[in-house]
Protein backbone atom coordinates (compact mmCIF):
# COMPACT_ATOMS: atom_id res chain seq x y z
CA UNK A 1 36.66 -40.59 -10.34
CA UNK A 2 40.08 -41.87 -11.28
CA UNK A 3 43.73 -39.84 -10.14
CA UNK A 4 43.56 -38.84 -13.67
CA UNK A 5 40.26 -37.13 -13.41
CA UNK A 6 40.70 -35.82 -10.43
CA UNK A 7 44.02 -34.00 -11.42
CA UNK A 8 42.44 -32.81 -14.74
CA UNK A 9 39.61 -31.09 -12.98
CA UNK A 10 41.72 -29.73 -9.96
CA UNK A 11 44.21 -28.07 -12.97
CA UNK A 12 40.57 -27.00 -14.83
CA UNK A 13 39.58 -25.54 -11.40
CA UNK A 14 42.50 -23.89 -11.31
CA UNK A 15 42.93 -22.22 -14.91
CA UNK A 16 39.66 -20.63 -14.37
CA UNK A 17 40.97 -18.52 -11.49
CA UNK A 18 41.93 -15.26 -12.60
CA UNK A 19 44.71 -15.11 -10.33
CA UNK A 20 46.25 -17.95 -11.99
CA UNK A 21 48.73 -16.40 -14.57
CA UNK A 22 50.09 -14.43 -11.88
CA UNK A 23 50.57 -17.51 -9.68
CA UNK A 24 52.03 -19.38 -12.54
CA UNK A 25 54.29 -16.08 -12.81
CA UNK A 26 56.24 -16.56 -9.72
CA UNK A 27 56.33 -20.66 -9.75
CA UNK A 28 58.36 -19.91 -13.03
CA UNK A 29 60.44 -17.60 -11.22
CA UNK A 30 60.84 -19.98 -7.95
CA UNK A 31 62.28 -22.31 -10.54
CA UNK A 32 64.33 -21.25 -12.74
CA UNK A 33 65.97 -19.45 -9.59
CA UNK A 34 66.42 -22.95 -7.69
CA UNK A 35 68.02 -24.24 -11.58
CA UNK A 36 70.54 -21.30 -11.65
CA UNK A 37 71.38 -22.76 -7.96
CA UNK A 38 71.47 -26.07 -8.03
CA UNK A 39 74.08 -28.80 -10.08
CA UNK A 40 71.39 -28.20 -13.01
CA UNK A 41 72.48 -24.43 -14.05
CA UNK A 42 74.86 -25.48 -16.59
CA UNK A 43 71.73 -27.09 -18.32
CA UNK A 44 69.57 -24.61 -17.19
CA UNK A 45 71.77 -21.81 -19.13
CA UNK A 46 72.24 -24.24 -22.28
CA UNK A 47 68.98 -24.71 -22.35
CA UNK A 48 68.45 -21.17 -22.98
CA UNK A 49 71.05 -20.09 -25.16
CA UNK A 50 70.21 -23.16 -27.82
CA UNK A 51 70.14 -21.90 -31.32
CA UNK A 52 67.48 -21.59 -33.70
CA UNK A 53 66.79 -20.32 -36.91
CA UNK A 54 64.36 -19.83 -39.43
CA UNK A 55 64.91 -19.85 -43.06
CA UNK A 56 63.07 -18.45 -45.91
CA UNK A 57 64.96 -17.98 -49.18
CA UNK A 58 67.12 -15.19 -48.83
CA UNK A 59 65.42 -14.07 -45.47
CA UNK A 60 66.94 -15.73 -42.08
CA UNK A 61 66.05 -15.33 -38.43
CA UNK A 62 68.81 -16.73 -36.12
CA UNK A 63 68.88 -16.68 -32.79
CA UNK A 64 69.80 -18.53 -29.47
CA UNK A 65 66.45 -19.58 -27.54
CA UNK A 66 65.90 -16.93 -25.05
CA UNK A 67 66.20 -14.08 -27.44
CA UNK A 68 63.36 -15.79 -29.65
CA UNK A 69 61.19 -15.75 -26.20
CA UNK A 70 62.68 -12.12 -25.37
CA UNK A 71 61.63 -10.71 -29.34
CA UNK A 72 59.43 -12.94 -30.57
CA UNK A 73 56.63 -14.58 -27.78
CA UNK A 74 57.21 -11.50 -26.15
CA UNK A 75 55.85 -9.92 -29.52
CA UNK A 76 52.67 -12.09 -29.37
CA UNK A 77 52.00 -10.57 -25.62
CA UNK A 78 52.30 -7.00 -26.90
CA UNK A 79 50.08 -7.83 -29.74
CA UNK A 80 47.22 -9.18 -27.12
CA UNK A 81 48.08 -5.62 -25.00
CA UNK A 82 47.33 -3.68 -28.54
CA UNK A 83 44.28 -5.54 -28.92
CA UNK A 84 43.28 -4.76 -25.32
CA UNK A 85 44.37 -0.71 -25.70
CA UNK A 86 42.21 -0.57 -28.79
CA UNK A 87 38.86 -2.25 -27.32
CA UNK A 88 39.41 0.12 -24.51
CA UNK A 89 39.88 2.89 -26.42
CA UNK A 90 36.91 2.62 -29.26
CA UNK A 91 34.02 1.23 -26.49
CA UNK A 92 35.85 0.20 -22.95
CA UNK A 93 37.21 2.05 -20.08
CA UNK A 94 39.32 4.41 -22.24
CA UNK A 95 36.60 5.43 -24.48
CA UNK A 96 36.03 8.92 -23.09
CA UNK A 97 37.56 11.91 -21.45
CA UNK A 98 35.60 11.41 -18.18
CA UNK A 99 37.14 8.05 -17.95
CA UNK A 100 40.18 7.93 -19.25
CA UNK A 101 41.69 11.49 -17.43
CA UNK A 102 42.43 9.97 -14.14
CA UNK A 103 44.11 6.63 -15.06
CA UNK A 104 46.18 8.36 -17.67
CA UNK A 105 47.26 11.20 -15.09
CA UNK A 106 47.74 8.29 -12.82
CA UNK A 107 50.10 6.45 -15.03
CA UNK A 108 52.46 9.35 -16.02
CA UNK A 109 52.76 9.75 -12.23
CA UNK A 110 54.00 6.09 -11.84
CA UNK A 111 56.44 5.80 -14.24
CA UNK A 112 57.87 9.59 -13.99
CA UNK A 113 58.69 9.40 -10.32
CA UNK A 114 60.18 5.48 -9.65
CA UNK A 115 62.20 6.50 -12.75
CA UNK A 116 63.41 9.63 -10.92
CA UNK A 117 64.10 7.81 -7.76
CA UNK A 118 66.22 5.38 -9.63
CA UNK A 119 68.08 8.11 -11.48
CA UNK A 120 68.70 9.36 -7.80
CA UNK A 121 70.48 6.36 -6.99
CA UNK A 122 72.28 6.13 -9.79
CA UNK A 123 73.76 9.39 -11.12
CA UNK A 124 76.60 9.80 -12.12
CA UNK A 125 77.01 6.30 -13.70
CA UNK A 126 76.50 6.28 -17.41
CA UNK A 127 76.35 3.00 -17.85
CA UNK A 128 73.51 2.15 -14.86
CA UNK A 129 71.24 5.08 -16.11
CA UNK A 130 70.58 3.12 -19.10
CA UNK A 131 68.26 1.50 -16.69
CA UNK A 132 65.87 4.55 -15.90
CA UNK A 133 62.94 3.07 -17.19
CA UNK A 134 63.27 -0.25 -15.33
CA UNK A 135 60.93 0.48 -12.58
CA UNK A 136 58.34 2.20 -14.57
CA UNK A 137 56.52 -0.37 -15.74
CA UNK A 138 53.77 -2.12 -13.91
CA UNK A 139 52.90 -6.34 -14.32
CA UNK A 140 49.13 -6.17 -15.51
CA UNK A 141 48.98 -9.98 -14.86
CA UNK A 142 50.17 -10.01 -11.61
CA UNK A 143 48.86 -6.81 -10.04
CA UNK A 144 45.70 -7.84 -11.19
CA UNK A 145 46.00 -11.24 -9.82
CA UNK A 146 47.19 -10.42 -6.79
CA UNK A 147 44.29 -7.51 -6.60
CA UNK A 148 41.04 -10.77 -7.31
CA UNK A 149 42.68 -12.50 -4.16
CA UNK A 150 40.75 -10.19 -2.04
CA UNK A 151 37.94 -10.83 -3.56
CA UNK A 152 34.90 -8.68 -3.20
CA UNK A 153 37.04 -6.58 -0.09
CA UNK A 154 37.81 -4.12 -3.10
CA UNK A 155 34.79 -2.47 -5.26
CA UNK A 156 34.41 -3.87 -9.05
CA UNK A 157 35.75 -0.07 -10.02
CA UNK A 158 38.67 -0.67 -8.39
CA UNK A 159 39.57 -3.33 -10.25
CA UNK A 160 38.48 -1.38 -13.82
CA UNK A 161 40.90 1.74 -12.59
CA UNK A 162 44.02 -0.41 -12.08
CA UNK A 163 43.48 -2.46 -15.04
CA UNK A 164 42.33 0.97 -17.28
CA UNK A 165 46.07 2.22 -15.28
CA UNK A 166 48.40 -0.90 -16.34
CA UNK A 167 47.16 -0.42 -20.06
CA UNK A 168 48.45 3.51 -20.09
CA UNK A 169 51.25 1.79 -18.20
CA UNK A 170 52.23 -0.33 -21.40
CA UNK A 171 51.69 2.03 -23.95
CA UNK A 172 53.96 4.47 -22.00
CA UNK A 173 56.27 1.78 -21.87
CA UNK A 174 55.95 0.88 -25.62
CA UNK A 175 56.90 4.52 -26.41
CA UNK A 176 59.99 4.96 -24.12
CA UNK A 177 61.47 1.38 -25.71
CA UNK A 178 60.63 3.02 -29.19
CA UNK A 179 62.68 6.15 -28.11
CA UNK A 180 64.70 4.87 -26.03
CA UNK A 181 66.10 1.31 -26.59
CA UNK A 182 66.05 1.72 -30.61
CA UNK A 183 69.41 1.87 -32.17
CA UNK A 184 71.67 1.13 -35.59
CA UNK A 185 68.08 1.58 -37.51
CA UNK A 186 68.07 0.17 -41.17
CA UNK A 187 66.41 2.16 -43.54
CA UNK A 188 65.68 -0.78 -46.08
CA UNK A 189 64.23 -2.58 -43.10
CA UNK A 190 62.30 0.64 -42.04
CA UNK A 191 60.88 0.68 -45.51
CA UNK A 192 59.29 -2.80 -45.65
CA UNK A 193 58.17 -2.32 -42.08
CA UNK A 194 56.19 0.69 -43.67
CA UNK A 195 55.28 -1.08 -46.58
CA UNK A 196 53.68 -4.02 -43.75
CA UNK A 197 51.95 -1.41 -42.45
CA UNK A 198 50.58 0.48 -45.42
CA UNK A 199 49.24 -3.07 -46.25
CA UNK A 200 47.54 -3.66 -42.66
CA UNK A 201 45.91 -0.48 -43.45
CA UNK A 202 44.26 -1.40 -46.48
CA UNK A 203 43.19 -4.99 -45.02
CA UNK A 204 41.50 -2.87 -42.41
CA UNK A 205 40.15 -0.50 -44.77
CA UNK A 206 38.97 -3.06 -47.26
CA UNK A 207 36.94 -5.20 -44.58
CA UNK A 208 39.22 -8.19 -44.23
CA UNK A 209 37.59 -10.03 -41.63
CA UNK A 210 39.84 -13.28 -41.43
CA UNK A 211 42.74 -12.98 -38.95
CA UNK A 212 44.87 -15.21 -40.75
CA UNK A 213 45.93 -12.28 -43.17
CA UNK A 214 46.40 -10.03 -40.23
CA UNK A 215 48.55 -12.89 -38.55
CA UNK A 216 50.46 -13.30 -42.32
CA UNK A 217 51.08 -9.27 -42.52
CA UNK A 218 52.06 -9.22 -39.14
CA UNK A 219 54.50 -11.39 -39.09
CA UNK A 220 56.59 -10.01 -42.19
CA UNK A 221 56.09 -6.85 -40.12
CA UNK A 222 57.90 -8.55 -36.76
CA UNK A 223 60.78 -9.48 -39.34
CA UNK A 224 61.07 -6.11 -41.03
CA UNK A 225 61.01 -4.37 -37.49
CA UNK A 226 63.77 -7.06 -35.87
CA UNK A 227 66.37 -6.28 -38.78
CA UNK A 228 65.68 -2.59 -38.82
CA UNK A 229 67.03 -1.88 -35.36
CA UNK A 230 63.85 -0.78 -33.57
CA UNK A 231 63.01 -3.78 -30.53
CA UNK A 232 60.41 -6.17 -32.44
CA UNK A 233 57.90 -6.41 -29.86
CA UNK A 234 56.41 -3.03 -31.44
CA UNK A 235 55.52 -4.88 -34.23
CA UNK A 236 52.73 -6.65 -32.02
CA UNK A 237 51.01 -3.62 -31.05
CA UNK A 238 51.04 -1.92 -34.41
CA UNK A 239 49.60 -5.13 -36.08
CA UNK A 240 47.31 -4.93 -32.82
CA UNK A 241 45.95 -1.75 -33.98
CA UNK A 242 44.76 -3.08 -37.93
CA UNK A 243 42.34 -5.72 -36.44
CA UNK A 244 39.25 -4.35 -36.66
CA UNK A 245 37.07 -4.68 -33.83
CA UNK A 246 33.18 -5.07 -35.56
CA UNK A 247 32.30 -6.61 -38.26
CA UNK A 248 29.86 -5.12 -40.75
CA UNK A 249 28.24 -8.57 -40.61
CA UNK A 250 26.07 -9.47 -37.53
CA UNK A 251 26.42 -13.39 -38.24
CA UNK A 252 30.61 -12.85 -38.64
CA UNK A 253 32.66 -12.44 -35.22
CA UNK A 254 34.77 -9.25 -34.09
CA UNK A 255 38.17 -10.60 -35.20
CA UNK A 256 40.07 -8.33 -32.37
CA UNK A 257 37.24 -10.03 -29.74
CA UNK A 258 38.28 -13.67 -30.81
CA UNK A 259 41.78 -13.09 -31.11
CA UNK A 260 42.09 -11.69 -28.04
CA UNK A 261 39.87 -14.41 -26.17
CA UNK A 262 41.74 -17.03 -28.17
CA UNK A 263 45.04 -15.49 -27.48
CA UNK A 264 44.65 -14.76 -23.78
CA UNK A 265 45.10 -17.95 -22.11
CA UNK A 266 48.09 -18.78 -24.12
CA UNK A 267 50.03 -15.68 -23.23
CA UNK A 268 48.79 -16.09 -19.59
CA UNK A 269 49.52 -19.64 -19.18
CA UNK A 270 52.48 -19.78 -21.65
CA UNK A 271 54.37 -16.94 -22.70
CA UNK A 272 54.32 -14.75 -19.85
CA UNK A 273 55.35 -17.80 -17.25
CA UNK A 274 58.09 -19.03 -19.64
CA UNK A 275 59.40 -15.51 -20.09
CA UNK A 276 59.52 -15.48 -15.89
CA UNK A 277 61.27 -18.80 -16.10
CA UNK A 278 63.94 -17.28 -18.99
CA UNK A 279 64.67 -14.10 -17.45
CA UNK A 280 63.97 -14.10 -13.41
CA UNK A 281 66.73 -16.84 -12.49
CA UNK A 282 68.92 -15.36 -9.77
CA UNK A 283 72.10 -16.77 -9.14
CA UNK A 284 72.68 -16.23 -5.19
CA UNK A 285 75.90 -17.60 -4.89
CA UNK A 286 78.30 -14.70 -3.30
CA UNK A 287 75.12 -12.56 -3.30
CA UNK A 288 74.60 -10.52 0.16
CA UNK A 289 73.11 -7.37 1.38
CA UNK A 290 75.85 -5.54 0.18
CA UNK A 291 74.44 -6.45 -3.45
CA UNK A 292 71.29 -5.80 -2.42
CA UNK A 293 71.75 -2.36 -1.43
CA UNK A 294 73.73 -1.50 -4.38
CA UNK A 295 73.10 1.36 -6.60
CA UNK A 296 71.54 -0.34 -9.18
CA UNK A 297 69.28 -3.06 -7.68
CA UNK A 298 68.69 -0.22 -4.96
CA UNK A 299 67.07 2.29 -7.57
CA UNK A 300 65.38 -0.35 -9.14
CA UNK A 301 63.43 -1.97 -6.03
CA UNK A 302 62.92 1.55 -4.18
CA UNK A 303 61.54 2.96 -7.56
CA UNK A 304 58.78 0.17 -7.67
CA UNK A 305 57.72 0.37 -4.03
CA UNK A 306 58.38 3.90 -3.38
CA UNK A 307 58.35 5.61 -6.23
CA UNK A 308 54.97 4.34 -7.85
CA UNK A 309 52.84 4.58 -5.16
CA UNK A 310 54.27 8.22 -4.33
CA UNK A 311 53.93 9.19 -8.05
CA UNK A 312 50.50 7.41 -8.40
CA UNK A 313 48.88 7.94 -5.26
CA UNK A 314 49.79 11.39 -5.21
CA UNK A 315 48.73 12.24 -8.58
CA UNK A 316 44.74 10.66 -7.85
CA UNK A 317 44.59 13.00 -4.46
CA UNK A 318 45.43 15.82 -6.35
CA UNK A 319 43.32 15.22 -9.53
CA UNK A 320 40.41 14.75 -7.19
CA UNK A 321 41.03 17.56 -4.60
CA UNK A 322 41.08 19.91 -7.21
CA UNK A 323 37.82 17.75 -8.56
CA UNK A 324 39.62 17.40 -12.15
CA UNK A 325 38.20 13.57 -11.52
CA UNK A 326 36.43 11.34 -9.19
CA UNK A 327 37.24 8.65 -7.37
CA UNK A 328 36.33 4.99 -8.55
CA UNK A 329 32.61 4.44 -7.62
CA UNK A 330 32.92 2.81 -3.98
CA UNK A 331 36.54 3.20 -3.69
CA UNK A 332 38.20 4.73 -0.49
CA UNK A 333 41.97 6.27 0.29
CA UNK A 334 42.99 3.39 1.54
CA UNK A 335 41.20 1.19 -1.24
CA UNK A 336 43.41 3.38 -3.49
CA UNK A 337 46.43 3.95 -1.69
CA UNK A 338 46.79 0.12 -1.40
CA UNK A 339 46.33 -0.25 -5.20
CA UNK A 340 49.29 2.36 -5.87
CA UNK A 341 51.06 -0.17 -3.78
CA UNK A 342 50.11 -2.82 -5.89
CA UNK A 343 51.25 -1.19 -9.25
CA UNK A 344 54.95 -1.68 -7.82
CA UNK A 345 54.96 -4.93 -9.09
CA UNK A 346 57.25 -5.15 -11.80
CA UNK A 347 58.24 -8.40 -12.95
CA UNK A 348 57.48 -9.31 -16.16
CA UNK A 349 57.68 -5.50 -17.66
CA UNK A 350 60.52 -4.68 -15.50
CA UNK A 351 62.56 -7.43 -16.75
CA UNK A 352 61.85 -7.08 -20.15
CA UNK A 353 63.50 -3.67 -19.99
CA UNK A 354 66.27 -4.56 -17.99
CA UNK A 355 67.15 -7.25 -20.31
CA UNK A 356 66.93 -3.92 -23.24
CA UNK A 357 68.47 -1.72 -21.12
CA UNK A 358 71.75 -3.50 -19.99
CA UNK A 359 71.72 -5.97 -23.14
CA UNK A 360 75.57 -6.93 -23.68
CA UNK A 361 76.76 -5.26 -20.48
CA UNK A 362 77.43 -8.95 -18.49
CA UNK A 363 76.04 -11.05 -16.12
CA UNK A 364 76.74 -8.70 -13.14
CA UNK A 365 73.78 -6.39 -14.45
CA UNK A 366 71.46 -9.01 -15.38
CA UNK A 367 71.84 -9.69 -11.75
CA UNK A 368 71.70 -6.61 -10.69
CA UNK A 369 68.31 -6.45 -12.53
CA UNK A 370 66.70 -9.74 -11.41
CA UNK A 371 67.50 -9.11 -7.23
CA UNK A 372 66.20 -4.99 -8.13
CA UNK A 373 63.06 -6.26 -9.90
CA UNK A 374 62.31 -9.24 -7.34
CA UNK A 375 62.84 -7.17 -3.96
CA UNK A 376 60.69 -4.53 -5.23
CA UNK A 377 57.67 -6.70 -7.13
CA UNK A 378 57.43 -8.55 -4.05
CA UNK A 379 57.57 -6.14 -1.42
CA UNK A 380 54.71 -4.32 -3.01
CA UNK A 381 53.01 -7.54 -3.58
CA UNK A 382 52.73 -8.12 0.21
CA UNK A 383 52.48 -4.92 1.32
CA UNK A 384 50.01 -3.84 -1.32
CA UNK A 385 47.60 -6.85 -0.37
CA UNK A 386 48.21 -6.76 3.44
CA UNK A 387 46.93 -3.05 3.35
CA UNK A 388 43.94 -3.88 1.28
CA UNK A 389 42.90 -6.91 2.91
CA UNK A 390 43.62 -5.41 6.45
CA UNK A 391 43.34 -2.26 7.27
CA UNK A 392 41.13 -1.00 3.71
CA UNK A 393 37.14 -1.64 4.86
CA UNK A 394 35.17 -3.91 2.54
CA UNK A 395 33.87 -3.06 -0.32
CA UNK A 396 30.10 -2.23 0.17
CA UNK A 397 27.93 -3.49 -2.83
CA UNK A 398 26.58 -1.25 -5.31
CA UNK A 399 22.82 -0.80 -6.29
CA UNK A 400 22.43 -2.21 -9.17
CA UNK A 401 25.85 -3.19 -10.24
CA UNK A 402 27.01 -7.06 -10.74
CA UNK A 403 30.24 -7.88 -8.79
């Protein structure tokens, strides 16, 4: 076997690990913090704020490179995360009461209570509570990756409550940046977005099984939504929702399956990693403890490692003392407490609201943000995995199940 081989089937070997995107996660985020420190920053931050536009007739899209990551491939993850909610919903995880009640009840717990911790923190200062929502949001990709590290130490349900909990997570967080981070709306805009939709509708209705239309619509739809003032990336998940997921013919595929097997590894491997590499760069020249333990970066990391597994861990023990649920089959205290841990992790999420949240406010909050969101993801990272692969028994196998 030549080098070359042997380098093509290590990286092969590698893709196939589902851990993977969140490893390539934090490699993105090791460098483009060691670019923002090193004699390459300069070109680091041109490289990011490079202009492009796109042109068609009367229609223009212009903006610098890292706000076409931040709004547009950011656009194309949310689409994959509408296409995930909706599976769920109609046949998965989601798809009845029984299942759904705990994870949902979970969720609201984990973004309601790091958001009040961080409002703790930060009271007082108008500006800094823009960033309430900051450590609300949970990393799918990376909890998830860091949770298939231990292997089969944690039960297969385990792994099917955390990923049912990250979805709720999203959509929660899809609502608050409709509510919250939505402003100077366009009505003309708001109009064609509706008249996108309206036509989405009647693709579904009508049968259209070809995902290029659904792609066509749903583009128009990102433009429409980008010039009317509410954040673009809700354009993904409402396309997200128009893909229909069976086909009325057995020999034709489910378009929202194939999209959203053809779709995952690029969003994985590319968009989420390159968003990491856009957005997590930390400058730590002058930075201390002091900056650390500021108000902002303070409510931010104690919200993701405090406040979501009080708010999520709590919220299971009661829901299943007072035997409104069940536990996941197999699953222990410390199997879950360990995954409320877990759900701390931020990162991608995290900074994608921070960058809403303190858009136009400087450098010293973007900052502020990055060390906030880091300190925390981390933290609950290693403490979250330590617990589980410690001090949490192993998983014992269950009749009849495939793990």
């Amino acid at each position: 076997m030549t080098p070359l081989q042997s380098l093509q089937t290590a990286a092969q070997s590698f893709l196939r690990l589902e851990s993977a995107g969140g490893i390539l996660l934090v490699l993105a985020a090791v460098m483009a913090t060691v670019l923002m420190n090193s004699p390459l920053s300069r070109a680091y931050d041109a490289f990011l704020q490079i202009p492009l536009s796109v042109q068609f007739g009367a229609i223009g899209v212009g903006k610098p490179l890292l706000l076409w990551i931040n709004d547009g491939l950011m656009a194309v993850f949310f689409f994959l995360i509408g296409l995930e909610l909706k599976r769920e919903l109609l046949e998965g995880e989601l798809s009845t009461p029984a299942q759904v009640m705990l994870p949902i009840a979970a969720a609201m717990g984990g973004m309601a209570v790091p958001a009040l911790v961080y409002a703790g923190f930060n009271a007082g200062d108008a500006i800094a509570m823009n960033g309430w929502a900051i450590p609300a949001a949970t990393d799918i990709a990376f909890a998830l990756g860091v949770l298939t590290l231990l292997g089969d130490r944690v039960p297969l349900s385990l792994k099917i409550f955390l990923l049912a909990l990250a979805i709720i997570d999203d959509l929660g967080v899809i609502v608050i940046i409709a509510i919250f981070y939505s402003d100077d709306l366009s009505s003309g805009a708001l109009f064609a977005a509706l008249l996108c939709i309206l036509l989405l509708l009647v693709l579904n209705v009508g049968g259209v099984m070809r995902s290029a239309a659904y792609y066509l619509v749903g583009i128009a739809l990102w433009i429409a939504v980008l010039k009317s003032g509410v954040h673009a990336t809700l354009a993904g998940v409402v396309c997200a929702f128009f893909v229909p997921l069976k086909s009325p013919v057995e020999s034709v595929a489910s378009p929202l399956r194939t999209l959203e097997h053809d779709l995952h590894p690029w969003v994985a491997y590319g968009i989420l990693p390159l968003f990491a590499f856009a957005n997590a760069g930390v400058d730590l020249a002058g930075l201390s403890l002091g900056s650390v333990l500021e108000p902002v970066p303070l409510g931010i990391a104690a919200g993701l490692f405090v406040g979501k597994q009080v708010g999520i861990f709590a919220i299971v023990w009661l829901m299943v003392k007072l035997r409104w649920a069940r536990k996941p089959e197999g699953a222990r205290w410390s199997h879950l407490y360990g995954v409320s841990i877990l759900c701390g992790i931020g990162f991608t999420m995290s900074f994608f609201i921070g960058s809403l949240a303190f858009e136009g406010r400087g450098e010293s909050y973007a900052t502020a943000v990055r060390v906030g969101v880091l300190c925390g993801s981390l933290v609950s990272a290693a403490v979250g995995y330590l617990l589980l692969r410690f001090v949490a028994p192993r998983a014992a196998p269950l009749s009849g199940s495939a793990l």
